[in-house]
N, C-alpha and C. Protein backbone atom coordinates (compact mmCIF):
# COMPACT_ATOMS: atom_id res chain seq x y z
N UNK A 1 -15.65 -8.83 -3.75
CA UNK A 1 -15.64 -8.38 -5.12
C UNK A 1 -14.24 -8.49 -5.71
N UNK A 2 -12.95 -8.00 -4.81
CA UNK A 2 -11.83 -8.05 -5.49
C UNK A 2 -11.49 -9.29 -5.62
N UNK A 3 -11.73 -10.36 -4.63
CA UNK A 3 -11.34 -12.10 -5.32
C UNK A 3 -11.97 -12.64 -6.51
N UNK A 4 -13.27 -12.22 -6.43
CA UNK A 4 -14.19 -12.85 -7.67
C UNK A 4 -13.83 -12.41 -9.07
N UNK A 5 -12.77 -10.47 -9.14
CA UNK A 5 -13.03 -10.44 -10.71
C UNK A 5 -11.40 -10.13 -10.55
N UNK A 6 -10.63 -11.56 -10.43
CA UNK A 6 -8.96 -11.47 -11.02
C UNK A 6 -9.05 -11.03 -12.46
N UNK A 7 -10.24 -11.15 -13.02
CA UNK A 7 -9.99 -10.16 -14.23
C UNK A 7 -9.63 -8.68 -14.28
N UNK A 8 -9.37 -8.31 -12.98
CA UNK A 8 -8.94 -6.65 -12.72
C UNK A 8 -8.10 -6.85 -12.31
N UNK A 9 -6.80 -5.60 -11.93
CA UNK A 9 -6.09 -5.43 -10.92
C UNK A 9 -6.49 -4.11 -10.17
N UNK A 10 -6.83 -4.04 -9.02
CA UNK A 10 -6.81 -3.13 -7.94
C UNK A 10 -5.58 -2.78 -7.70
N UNK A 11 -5.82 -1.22 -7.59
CA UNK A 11 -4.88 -0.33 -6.71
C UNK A 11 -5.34 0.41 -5.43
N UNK A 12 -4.40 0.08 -4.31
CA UNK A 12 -4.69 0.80 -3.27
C UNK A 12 -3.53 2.00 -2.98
N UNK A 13 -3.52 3.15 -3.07
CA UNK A 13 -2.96 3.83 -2.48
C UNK A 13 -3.26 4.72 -0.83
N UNK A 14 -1.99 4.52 -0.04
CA UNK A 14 -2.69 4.94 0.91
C UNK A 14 -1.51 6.10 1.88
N UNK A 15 -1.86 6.90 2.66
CA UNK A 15 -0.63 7.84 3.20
C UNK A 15 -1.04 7.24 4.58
N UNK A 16 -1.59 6.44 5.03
CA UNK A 16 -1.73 5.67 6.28
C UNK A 16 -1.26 4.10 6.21
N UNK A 17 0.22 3.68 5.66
CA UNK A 17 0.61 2.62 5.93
C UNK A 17 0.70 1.73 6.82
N UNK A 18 1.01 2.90 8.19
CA UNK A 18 0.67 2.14 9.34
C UNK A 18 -0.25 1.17 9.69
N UNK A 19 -1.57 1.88 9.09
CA UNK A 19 -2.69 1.19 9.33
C UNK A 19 -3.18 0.23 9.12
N UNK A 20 -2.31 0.14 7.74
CA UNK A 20 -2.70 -1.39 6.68
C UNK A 20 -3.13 -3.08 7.42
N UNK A 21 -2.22 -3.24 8.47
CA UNK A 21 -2.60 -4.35 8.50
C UNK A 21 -3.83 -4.66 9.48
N UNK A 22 -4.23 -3.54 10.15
CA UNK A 22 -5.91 -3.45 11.05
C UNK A 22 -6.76 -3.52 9.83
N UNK A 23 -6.67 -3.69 8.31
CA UNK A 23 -8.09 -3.06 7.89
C UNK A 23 -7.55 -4.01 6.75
N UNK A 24 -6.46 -5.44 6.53
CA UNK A 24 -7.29 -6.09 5.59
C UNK A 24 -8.13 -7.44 6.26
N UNK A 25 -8.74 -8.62 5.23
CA UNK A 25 -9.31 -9.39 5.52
C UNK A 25 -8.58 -10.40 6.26
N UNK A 26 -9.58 -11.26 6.83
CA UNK A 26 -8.81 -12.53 7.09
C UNK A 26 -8.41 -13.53 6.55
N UNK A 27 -8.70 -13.76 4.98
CA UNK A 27 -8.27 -14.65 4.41
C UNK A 27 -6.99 -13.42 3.54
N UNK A 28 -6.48 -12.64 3.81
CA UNK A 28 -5.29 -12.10 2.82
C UNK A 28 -4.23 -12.90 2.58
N UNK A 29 -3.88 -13.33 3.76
CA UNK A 29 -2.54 -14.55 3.82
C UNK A 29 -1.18 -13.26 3.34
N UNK A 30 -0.76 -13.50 2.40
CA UNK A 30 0.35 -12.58 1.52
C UNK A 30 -0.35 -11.78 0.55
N UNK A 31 -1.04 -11.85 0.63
CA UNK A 31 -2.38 -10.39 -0.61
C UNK A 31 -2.73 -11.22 -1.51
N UNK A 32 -3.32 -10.72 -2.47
CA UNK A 32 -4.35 -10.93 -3.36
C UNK A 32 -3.43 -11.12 -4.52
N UNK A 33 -3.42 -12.11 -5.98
CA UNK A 33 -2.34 -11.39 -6.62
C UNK A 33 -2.98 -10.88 -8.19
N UNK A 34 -3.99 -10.08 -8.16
CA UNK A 34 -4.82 -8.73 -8.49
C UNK A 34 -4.96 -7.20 -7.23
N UNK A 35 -4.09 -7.47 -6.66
CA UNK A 35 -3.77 -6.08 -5.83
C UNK A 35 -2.80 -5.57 -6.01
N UNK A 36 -2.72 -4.11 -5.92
CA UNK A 36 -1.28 -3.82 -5.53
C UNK A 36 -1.65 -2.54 -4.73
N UNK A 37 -0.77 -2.32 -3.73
CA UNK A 37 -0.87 -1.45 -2.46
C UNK A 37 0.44 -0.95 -2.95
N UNK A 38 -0.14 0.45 -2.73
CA UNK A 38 1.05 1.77 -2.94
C UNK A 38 1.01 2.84 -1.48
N UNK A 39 2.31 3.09 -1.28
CA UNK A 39 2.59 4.07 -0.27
C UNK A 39 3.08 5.28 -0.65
N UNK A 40 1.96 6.25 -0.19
CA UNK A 40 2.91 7.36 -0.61
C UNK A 40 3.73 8.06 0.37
N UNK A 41 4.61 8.89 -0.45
CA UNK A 41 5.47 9.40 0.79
C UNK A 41 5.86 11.05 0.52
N UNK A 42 5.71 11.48 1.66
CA UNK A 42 5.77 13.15 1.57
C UNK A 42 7.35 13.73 2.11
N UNK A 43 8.21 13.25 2.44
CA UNK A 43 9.30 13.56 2.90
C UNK A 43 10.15 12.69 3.42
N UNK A 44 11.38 12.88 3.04
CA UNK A 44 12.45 12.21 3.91
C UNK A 44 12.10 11.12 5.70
N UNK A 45 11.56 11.87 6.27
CA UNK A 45 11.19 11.46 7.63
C UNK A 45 10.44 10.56 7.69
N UNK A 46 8.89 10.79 7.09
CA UNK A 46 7.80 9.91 6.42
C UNK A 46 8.82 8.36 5.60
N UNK A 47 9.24 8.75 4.96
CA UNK A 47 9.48 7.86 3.84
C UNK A 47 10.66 7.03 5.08
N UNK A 48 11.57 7.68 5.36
CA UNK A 48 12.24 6.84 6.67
C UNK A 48 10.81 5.80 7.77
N UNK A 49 9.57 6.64 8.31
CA UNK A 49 9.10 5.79 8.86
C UNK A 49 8.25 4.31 8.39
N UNK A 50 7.45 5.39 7.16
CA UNK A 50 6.50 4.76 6.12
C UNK A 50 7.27 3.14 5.50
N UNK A 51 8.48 3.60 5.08
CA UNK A 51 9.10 2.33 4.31
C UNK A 51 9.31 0.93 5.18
N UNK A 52 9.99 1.18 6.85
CA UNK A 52 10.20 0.46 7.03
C UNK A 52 8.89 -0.34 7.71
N UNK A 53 8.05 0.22 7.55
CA UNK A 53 6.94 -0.53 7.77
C UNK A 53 6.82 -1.77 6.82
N UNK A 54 6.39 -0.69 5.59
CA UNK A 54 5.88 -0.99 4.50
C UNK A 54 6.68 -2.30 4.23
N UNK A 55 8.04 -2.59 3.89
CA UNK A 55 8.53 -3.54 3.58
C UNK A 55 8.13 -4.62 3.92
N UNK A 56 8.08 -4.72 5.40
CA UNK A 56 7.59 -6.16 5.77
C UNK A 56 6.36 -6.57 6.05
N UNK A 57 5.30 -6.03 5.31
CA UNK A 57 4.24 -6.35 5.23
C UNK A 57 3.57 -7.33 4.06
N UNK A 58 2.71 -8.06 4.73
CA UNK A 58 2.42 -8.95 3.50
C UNK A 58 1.69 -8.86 2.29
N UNK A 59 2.19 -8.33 1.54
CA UNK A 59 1.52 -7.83 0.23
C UNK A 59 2.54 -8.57 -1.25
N UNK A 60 1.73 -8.96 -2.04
CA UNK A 60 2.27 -9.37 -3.25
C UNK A 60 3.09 -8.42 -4.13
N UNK A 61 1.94 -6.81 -4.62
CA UNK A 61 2.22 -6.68 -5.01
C UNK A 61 2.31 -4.79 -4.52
N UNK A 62 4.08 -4.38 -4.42
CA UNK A 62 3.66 -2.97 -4.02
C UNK A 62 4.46 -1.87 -4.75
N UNK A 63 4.21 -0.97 -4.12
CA UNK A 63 4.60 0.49 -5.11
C UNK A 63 4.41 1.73 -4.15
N UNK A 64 5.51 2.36 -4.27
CA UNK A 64 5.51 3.46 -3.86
C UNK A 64 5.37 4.66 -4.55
N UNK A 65 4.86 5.78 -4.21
CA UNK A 65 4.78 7.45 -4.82
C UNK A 65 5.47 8.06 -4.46
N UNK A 66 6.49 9.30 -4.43
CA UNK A 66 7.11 9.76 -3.59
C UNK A 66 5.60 11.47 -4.04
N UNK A 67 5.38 12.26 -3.19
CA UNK A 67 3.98 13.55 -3.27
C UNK A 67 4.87 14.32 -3.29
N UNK A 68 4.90 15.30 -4.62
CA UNK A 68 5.58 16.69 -4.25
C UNK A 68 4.67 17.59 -3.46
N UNK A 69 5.31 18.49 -3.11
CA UNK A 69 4.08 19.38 -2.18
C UNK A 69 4.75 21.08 -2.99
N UNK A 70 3.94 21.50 -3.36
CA UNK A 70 4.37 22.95 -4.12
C UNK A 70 3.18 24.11 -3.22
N UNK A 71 4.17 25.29 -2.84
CA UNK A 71 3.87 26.64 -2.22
C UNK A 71 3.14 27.02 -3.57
N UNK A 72 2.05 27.70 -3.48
CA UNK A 72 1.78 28.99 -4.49
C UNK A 72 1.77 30.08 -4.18
């Protein structure tokens, strides 16, 4: 569905970056270029592990969140 309508752009956001590259297709090559994959990140530590993943992964198009987290 996402190759057929480049008339969209998809967003993926995900707090499991790690995971990314077990769960896309086999034709991704360097991504889709109607995707964009976002990482979010909850802290310093995260964002230290999360990023350096993230960077070298093959994606066209990406974006990060940084999640506040608020006590009530």
């Amino acid at each position: 569905m996402i190759k057929k309508r480049q008339d969209c752009t998809f967003l993926f956001l995900t707090k499991k970056i790690d995971r990314f590259i077990k769960c896309i297709p086999n034709d991704w090559n360097n991504g889709y270029n109607n995707v964009v994959v976002g990482c979010t990140i909850e802290n310093q530590k995260n964002a230290d592990y999360k990023l350096s993943i993230f960077k070298d992964l093959p994606i066209k198009h990406k974006c990060y969140s940084p999640t506040i987290i608020t006590k009530y």
